[in-house]
PDB file of N, CA and C in Angstrom:
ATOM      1  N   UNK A   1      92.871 162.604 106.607  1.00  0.00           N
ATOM      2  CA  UNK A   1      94.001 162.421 105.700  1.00  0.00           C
ATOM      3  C   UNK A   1      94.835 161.212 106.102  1.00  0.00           C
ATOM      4  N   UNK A   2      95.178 160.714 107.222  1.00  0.00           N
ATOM      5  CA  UNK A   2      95.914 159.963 107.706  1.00  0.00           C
ATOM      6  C   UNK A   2      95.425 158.595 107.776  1.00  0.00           C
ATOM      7  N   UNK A   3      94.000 158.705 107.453  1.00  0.00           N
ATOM      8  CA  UNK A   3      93.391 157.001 107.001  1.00  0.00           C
ATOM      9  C   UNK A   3      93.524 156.815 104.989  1.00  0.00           C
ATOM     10  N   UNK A   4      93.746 157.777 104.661  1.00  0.00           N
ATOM     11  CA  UNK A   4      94.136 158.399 103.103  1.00  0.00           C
ATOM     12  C   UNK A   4      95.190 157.592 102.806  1.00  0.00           C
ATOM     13  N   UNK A   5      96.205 158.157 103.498  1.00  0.00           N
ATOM     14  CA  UNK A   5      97.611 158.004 103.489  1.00  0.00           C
ATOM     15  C   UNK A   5      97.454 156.022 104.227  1.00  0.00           C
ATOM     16  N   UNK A   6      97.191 155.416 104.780  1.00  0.00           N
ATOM     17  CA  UNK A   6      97.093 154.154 105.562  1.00  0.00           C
ATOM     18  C   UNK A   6      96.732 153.535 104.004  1.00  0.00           C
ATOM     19  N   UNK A   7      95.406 153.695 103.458  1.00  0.00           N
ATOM     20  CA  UNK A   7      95.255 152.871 102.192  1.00  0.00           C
ATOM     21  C   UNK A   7      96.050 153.430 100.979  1.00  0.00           C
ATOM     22  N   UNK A   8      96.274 154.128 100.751  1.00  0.00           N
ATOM     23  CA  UNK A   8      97.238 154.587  99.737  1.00  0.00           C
ATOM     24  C   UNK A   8      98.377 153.421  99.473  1.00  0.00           C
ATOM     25  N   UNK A   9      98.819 153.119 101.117  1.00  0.00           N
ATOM     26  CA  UNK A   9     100.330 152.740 101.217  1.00  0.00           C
ATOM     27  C   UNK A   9      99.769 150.623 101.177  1.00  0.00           C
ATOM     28  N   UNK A  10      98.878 150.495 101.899  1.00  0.00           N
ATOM     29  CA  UNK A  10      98.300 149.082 101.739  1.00  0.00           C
ATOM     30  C   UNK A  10      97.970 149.098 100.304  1.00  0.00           C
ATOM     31  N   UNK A  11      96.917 149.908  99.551  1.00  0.00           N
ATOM     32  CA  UNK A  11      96.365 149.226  98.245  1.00  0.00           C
ATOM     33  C   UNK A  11      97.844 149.586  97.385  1.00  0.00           C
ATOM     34  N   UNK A  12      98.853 150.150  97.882  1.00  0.00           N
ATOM     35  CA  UNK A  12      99.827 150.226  96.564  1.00  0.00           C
ATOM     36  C   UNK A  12      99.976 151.406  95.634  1.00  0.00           C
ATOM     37  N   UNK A  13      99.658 152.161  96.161  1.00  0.00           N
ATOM     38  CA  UNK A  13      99.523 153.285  95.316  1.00  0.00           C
ATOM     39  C   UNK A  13     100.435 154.369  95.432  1.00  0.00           C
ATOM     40  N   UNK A  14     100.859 154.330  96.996  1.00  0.00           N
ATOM     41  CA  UNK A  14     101.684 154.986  97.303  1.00  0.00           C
ATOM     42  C   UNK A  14     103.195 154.497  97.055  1.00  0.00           C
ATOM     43  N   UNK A  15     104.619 155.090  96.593  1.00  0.00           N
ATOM     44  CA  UNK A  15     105.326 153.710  96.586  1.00  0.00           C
ATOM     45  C   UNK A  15     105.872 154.096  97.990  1.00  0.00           C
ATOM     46  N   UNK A  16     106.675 152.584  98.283  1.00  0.00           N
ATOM     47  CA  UNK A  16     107.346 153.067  99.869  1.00  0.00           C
ATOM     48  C   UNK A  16     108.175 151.907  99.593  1.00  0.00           C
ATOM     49  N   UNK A  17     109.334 151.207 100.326  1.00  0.00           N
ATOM     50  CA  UNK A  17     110.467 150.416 100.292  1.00  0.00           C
ATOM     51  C   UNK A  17     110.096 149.195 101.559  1.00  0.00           C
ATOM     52  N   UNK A  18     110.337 148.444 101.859  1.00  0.00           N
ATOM     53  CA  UNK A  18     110.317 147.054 102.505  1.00  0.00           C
ATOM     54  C   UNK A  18     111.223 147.719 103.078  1.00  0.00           C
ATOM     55  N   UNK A  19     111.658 147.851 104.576  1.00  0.00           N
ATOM     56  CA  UNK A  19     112.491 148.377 105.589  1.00  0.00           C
ATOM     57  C   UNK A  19     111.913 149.057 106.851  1.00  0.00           C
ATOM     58  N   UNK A  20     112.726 148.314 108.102  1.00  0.00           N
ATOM     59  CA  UNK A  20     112.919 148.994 109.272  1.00  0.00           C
ATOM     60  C   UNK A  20     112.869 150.483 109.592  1.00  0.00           C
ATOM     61  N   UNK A  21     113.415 150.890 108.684  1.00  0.00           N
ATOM     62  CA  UNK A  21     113.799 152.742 108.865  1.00  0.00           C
ATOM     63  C   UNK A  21     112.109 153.555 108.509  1.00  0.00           C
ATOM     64  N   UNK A  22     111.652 154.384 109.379  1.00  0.00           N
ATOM     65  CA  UNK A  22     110.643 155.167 109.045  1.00  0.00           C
ATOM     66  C   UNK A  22     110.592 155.563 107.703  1.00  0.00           C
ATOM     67  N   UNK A  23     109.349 156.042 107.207  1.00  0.00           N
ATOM     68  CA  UNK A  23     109.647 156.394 106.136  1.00  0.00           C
ATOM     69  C   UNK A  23     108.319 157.393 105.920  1.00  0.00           C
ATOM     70  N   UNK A  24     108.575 158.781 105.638  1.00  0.00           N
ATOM     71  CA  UNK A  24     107.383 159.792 104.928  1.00  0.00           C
ATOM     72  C   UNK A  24     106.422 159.540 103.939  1.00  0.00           C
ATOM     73  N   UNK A  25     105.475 159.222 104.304  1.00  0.00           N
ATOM     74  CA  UNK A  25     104.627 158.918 102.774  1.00  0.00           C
ATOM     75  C   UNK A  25     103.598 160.689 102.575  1.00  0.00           C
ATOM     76  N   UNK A  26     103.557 160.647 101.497  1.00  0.00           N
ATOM     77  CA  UNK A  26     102.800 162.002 101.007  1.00  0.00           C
ATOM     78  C   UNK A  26     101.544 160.949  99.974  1.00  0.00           C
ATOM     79  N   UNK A  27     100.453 161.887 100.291  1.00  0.00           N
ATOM     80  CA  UNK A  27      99.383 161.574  99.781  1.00  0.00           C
ATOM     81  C   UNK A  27      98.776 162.698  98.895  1.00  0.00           C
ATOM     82  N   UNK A  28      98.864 163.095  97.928  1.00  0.00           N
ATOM     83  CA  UNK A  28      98.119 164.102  96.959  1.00  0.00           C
ATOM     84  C   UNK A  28      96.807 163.614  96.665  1.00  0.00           C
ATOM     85  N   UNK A  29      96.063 164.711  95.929  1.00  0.00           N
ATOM     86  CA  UNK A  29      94.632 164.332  95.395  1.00  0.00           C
ATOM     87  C   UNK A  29      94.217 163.671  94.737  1.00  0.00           C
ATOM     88  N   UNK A  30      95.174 163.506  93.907  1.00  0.00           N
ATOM     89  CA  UNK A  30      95.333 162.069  92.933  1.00  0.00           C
ATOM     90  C   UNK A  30      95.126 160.708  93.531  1.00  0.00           C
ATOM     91  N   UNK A  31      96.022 160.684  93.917  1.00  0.00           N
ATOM     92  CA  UNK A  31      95.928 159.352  94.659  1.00  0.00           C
ATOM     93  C   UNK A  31      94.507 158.709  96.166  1.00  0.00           C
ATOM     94  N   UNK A  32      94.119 160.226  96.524  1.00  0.00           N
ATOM     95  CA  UNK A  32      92.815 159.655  97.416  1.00  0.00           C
ATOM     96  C   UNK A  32      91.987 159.650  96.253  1.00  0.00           C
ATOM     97  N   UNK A  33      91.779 160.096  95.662  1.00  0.00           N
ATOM     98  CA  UNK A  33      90.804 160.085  93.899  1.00  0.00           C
ATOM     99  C   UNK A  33      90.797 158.116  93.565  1.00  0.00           C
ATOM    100  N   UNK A  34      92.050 157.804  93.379  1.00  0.00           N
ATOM    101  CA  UNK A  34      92.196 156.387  93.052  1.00  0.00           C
ATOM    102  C   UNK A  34      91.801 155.714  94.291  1.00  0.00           C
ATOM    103  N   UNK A  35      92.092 156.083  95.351  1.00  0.00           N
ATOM    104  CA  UNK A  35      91.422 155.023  96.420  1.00  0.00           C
ATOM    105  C   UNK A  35      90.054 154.776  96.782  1.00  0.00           C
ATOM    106  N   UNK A  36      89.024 155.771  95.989  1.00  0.00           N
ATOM    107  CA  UNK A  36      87.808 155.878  95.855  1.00  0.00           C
ATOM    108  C   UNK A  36      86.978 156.011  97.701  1.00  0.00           C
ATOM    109  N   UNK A  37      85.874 155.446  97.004  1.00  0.00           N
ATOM    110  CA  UNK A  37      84.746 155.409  98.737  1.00  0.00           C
ATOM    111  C   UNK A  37      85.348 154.137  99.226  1.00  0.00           C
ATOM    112  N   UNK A  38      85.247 154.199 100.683  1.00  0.00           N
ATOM    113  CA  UNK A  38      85.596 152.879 101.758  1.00  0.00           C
ATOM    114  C   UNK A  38      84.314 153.189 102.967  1.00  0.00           C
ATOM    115  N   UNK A  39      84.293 151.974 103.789  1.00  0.00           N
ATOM    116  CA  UNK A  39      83.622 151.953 104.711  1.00  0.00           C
ATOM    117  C   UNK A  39      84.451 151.948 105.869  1.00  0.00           C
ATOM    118  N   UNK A  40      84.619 152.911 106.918  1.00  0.00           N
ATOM    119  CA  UNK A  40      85.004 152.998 108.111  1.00  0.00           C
ATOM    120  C   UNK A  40      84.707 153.012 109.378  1.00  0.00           C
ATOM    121  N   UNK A  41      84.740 151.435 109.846  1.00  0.00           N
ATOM    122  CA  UNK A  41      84.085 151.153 111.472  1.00  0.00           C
ATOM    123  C   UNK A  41      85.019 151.312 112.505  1.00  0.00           C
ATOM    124  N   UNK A  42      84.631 151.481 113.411  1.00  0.00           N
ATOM    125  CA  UNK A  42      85.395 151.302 115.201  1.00  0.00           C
ATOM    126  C   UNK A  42      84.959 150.163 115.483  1.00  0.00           C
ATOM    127  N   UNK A  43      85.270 149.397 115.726  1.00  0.00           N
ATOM    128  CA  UNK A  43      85.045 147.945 116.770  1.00  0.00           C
ATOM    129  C   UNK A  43      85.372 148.051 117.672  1.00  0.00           C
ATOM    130  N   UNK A  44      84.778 147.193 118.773  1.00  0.00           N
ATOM    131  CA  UNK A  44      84.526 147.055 120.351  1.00  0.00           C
ATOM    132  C   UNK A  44      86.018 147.070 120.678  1.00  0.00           C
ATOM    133  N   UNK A  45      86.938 146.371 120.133  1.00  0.00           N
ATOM    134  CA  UNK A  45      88.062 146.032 120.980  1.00  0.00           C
ATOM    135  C   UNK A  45      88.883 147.347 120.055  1.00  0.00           C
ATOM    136  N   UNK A  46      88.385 148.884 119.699  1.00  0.00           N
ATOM    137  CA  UNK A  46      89.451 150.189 119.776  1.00  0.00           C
ATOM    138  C   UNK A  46      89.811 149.990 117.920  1.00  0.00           C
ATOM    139  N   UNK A  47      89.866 149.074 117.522  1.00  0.00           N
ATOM    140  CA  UNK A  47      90.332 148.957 115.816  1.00  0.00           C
ATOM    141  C   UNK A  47      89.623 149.380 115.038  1.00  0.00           C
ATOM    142  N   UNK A  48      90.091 149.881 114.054  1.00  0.00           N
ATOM    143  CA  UNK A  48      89.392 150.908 113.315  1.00  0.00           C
ATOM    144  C   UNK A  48      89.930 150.181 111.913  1.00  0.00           C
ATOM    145  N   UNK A  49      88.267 149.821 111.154  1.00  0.00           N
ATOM    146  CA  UNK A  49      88.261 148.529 109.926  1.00  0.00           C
ATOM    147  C   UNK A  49      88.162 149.348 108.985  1.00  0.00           C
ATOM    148  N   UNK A  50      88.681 149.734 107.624  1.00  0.00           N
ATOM    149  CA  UNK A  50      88.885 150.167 106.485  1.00  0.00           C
ATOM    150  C   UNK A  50      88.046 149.373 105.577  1.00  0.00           C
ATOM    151  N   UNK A  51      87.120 148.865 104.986  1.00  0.00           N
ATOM    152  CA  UNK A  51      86.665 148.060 104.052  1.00  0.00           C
ATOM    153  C   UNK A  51      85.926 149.115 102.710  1.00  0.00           C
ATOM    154  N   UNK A  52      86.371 148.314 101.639  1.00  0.00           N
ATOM    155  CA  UNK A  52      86.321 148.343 100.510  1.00  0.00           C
ATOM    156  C   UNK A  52      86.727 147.966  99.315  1.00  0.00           C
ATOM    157  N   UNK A  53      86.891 148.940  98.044  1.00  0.00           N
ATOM    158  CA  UNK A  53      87.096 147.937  96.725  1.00  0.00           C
ATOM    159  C   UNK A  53      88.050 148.734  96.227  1.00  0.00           C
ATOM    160  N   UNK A  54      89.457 148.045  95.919  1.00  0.00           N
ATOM    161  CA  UNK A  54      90.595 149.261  95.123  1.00  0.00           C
ATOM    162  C   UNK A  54      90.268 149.423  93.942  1.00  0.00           C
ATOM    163  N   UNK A  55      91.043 150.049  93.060  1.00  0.00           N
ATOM    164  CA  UNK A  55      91.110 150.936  91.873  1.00  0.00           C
ATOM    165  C   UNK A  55      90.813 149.703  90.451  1.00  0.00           C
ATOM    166  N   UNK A  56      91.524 148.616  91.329  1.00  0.00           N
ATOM    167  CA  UNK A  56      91.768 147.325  90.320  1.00  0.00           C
ATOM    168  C   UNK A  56      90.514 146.159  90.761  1.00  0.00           C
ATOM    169  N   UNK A  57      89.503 146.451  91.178  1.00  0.00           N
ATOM    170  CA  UNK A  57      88.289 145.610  91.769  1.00  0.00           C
ATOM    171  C   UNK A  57      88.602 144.561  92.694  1.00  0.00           C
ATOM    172  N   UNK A  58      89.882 144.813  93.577  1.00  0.00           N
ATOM    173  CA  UNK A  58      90.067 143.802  94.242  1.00  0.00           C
ATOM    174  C   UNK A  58      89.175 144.250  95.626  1.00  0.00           C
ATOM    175  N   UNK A  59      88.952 143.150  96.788  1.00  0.00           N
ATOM    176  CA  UNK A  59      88.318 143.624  97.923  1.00  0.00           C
ATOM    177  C   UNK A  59      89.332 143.846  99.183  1.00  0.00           C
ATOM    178  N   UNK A  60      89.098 145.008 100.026  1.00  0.00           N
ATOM    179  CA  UNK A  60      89.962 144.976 100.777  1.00  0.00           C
ATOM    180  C   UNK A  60      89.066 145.605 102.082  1.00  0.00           C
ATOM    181  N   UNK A  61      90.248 144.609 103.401  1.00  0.00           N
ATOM    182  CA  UNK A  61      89.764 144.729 104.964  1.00  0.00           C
ATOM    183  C   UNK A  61      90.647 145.346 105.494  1.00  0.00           C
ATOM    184  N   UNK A  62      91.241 146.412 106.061  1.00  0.00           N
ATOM    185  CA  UNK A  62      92.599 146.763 106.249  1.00  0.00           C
ATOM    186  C   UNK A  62      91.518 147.126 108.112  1.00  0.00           C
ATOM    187  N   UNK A  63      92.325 146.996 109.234  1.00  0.00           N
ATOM    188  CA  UNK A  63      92.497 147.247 110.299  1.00  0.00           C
ATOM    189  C   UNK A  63      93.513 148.028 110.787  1.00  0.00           C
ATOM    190  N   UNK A  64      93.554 148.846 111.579  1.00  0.00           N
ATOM    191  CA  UNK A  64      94.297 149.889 112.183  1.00  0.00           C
ATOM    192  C   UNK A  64      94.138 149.817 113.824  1.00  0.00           C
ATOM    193  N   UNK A  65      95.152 149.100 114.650  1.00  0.00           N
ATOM    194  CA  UNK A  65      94.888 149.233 116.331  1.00  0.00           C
ATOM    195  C   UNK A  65      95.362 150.584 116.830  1.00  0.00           C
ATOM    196  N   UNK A  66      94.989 151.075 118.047  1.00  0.00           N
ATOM    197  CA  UNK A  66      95.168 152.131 118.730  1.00  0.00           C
ATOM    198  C   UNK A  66      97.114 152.644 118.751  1.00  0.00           C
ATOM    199  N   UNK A  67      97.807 151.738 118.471  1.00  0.00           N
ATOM    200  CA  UNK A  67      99.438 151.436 118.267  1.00  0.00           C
ATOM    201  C   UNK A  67      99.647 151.715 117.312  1.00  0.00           C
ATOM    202  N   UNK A  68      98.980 151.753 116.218  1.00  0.00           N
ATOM    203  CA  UNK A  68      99.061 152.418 114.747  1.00  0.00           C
ATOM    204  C   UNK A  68      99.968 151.027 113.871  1.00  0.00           C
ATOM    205  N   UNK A  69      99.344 149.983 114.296  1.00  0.00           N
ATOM    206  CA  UNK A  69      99.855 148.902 113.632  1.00  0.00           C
ATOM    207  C   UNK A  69      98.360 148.373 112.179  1.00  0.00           C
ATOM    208  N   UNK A  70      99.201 148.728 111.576  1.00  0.00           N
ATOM    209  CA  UNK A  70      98.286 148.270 110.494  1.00  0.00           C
ATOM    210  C   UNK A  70      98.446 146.884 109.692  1.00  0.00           C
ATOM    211  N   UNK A  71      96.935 146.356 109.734  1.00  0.00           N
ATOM    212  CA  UNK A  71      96.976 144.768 109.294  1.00  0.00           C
ATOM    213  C   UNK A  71      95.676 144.336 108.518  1.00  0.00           C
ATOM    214  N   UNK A  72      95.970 143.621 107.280  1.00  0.00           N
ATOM    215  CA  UNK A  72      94.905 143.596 106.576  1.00  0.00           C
ATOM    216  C   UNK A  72      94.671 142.332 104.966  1.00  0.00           C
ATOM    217  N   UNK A  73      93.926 142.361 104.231  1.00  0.00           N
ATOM    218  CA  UNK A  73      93.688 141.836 103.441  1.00  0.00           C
ATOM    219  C   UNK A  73      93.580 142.578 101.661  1.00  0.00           C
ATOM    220  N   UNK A  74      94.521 143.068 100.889  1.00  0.00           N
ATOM    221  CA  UNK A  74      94.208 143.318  99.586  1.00  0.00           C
ATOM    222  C   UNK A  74      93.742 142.420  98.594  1.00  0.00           C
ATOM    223  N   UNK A  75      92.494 142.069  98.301  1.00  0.00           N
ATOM    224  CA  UNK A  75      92.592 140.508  97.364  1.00  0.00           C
ATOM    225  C   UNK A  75      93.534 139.383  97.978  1.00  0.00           C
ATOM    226  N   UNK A  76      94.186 138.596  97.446  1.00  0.00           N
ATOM    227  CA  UNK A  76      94.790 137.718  97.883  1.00  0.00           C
ATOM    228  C   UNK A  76      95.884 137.635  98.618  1.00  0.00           C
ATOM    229  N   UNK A  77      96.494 139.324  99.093  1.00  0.00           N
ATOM    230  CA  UNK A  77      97.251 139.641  99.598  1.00  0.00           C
ATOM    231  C   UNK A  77      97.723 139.963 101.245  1.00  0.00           C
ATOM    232  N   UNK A  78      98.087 139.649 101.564  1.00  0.00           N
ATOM    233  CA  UNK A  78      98.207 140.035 103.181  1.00  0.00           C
ATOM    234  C   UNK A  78      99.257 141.386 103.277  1.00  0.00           C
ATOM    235  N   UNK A  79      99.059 142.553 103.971  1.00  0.00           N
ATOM    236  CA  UNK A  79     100.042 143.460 104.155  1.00  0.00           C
ATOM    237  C   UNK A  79      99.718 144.238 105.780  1.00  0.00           C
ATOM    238  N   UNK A  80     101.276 144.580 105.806  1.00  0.00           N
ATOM    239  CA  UNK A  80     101.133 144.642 107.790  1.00  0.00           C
ATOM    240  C   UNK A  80     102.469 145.572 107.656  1.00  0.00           C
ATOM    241  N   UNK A  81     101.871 146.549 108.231  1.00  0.00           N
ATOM    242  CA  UNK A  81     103.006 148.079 109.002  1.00  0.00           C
ATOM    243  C   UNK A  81     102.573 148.451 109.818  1.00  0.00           C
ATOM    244  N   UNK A  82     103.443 149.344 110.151  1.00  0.00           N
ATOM    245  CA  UNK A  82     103.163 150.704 111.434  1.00  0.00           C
ATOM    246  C   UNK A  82     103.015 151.557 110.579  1.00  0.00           C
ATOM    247  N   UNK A  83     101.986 152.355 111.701  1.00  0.00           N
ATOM    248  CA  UNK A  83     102.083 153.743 110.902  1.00  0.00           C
ATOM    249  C   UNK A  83     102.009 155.027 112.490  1.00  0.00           C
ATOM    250  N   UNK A  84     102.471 155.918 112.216  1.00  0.00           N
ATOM    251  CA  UNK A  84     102.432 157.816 113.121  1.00  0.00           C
ATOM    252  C   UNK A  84     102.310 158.315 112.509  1.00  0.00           C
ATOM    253  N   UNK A  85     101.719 159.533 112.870  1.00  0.00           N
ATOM    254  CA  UNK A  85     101.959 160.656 112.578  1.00  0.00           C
ATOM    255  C   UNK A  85     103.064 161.417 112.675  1.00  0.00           C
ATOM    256  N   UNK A  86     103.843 162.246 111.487  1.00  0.00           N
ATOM    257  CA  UNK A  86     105.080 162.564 111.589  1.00  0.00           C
ATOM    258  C   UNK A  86     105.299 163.549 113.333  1.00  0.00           C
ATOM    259  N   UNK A  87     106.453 163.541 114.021  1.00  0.00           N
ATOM    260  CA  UNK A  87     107.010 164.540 115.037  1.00  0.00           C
ATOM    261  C   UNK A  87     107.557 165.369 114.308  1.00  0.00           C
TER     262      UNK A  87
END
């Protein structure tokens, strides 16, 4: 669920606000439905690669390091957060 919730919030689907302050994202069935199939690797150096195609045929590379810093490519887009699991 929590790689669900990672592309949800990169391809846009999820909404969330530009800001410092944490923020809860919820992921329903709907929305992993729209994020369709992805390919999910581990690489040597611990990062964990998200690749695939969003809802809108764009291509996307999204990376995830062991820090839960997420960094990546939507189509022509660049997008970069943190992400946890809620405490």
């Amino acid at each position: 669920m929590l790689m669900s919730a990672v592309l949800a919030v990169a391809l846009g689907l999820t909404p969330t606000v530009e800001t410092e302050a944490p923020q809860l994202v919820q992921v329903d069935a709907e929305t992993i439905r729209d994020i369709g199939r992805y390919k999910q690797t581990i690489a040597k150096d611990g990062k964990t690669h998200l690749i695939g195609w969003d809802p809108m045929g764009r291509h996307y590379n999204i990376s995830i390091d062991a820090n839960g810093h997420v960094r990546g490519e939507v189509g022509d887009h660049v997008v970069s957060f943190d992400v946890s699991e809620p405490s």
